[in-house]
C-alpha atoms as a PDB file:
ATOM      1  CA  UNK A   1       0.000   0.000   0.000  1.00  0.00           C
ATOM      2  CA  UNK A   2       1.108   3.618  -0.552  1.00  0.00           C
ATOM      3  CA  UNK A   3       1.096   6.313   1.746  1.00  0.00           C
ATOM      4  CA  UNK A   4      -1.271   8.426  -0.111  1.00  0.00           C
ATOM      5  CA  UNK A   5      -3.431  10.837   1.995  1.00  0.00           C
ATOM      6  CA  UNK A   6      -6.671   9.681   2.064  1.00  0.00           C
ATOM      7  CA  UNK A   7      -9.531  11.475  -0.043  1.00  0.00           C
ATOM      8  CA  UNK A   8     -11.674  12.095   3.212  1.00  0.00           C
ATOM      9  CA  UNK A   9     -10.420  14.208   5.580  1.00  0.00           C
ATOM     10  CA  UNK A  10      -9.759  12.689   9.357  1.00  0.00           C
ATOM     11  CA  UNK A  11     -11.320  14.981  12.364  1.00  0.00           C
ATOM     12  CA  UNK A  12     -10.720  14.636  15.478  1.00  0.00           C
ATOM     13  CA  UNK A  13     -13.753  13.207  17.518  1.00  0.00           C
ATOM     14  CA  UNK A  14     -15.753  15.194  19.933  1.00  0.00           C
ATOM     15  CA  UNK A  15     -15.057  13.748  23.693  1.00  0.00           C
ATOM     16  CA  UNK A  16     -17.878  14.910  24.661  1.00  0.00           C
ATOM     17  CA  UNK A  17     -20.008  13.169  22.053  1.00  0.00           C
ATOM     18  CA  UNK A  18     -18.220   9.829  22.409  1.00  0.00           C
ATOM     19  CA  UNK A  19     -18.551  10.060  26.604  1.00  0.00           C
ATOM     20  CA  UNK A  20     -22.846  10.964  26.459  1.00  0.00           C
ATOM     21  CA  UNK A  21     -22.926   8.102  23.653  1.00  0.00           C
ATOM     22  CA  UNK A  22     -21.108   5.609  25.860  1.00  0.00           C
ATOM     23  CA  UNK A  23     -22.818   6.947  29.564  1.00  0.00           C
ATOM     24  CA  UNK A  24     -26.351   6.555  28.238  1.00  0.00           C
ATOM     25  CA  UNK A  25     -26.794   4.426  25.706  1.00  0.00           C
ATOM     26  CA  UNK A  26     -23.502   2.118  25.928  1.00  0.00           C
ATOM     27  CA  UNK A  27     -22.996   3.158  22.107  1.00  0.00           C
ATOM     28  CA  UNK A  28     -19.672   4.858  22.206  1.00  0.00           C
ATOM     29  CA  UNK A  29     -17.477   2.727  20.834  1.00  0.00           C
ATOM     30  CA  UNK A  30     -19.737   2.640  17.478  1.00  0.00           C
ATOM     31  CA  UNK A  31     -18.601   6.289  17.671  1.00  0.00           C
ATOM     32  CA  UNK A  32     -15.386   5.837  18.844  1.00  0.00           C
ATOM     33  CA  UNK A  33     -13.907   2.550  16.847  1.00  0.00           C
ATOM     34  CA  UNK A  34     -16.358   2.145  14.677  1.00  0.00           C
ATOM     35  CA  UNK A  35     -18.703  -0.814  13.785  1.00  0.00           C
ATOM     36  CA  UNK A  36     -16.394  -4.160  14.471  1.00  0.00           C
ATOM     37  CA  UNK A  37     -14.960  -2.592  17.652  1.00  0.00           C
ATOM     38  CA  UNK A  38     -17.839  -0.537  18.432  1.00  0.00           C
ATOM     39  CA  UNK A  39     -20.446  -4.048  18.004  1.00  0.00           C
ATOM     40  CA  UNK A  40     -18.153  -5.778  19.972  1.00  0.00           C
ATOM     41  CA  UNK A  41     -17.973  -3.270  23.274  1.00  0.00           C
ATOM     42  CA  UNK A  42     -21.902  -3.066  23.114  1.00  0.00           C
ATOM     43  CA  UNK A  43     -22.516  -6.876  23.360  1.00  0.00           C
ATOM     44  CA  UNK A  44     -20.063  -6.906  25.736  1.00  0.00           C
ATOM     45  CA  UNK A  45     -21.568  -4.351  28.143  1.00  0.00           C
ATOM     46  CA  UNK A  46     -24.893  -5.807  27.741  1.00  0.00           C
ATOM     47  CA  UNK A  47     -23.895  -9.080  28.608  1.00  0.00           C
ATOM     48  CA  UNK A  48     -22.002  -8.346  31.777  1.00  0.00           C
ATOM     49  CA  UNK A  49     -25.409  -6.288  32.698  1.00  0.00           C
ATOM     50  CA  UNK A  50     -27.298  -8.688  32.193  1.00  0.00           C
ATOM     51  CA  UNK A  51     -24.657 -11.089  34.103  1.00  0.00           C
ATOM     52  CA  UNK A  52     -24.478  -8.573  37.130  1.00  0.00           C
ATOM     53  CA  UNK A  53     -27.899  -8.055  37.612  1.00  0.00           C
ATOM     54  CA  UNK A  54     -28.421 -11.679  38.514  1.00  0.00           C
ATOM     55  CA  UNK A  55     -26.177 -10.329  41.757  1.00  0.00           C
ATOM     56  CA  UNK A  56     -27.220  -7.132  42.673  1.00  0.00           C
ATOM     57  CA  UNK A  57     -28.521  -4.042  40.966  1.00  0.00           C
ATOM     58  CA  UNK A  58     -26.260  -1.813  42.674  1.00  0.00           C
ATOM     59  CA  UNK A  59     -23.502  -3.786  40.644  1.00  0.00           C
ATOM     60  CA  UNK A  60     -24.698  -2.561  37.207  1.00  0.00           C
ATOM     61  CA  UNK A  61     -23.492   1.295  37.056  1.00  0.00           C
ATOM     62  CA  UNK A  62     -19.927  -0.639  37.040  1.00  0.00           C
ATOM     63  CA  UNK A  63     -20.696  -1.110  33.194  1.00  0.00           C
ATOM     64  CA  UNK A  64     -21.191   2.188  32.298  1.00  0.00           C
ATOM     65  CA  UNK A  65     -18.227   3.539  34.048  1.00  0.00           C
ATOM     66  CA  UNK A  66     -16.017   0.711  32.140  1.00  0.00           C
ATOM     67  CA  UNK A  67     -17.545   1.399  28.793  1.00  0.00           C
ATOM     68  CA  UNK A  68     -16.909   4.937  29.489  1.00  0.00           C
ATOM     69  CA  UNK A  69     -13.094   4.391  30.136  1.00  0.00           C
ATOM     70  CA  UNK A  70     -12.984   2.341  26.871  1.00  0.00           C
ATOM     71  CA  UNK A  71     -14.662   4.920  25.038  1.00  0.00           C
ATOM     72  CA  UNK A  72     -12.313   7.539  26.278  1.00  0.00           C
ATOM     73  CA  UNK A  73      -9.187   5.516  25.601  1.00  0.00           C
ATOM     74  CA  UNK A  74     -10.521   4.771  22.022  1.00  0.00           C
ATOM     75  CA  UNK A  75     -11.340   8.435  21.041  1.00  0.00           C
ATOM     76  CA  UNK A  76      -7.676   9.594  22.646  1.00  0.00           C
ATOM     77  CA  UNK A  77      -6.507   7.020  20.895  1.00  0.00           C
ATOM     78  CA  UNK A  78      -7.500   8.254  17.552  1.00  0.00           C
ATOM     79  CA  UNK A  79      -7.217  11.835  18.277  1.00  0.00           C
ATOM     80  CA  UNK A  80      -3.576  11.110  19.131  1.00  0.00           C
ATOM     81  CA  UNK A  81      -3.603   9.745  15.835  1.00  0.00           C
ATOM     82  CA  UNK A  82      -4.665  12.213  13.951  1.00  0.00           C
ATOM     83  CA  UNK A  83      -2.869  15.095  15.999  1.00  0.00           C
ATOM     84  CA  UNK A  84       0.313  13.441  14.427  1.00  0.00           C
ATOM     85  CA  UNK A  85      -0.916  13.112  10.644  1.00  0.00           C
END
């Protein structure tokens, strides 16, 4: 492969954006990583929900806060990436 630029423009992604998506609606890695990556941290979050409310409700905010960290680490991740492009 070359090292063309690509035709489409990389921005950086909003934080903010990616860190509502991912506290609300465990969707920020579609925003984030996009749909492979992003597929695979939703199932993921809704399993262990489902998997930690068999032992106590109070258990389940533990999901969001982990999908949030993921989400974060993924969007600095790629705005690293582009910062150096």
């Amino acid at each position: 492969m070359s090292n063309e630029k690509s035709l489409v423009p990389v921005q950086p992604k909003s934080m903010t954006i990616a860190m509502l998506l991912a506290f609300f609606l465990n969707a920020g890695g579609f925003y984030a990583a996009g749909l492979k990556k992003g597929a695979m941290l939703f199932f993921g979050c809704w399993i262990a929900s489902l998997l930690l409310q068999q032992v106590s409700l109070y258990l389940m905010p533990l999901v969001s806060i982990a999908s949030l960290y993921i989400t974060y680490s993924w969007v600095k991740e790629h705005n690293s990436g582009v910062a150096t492009a």
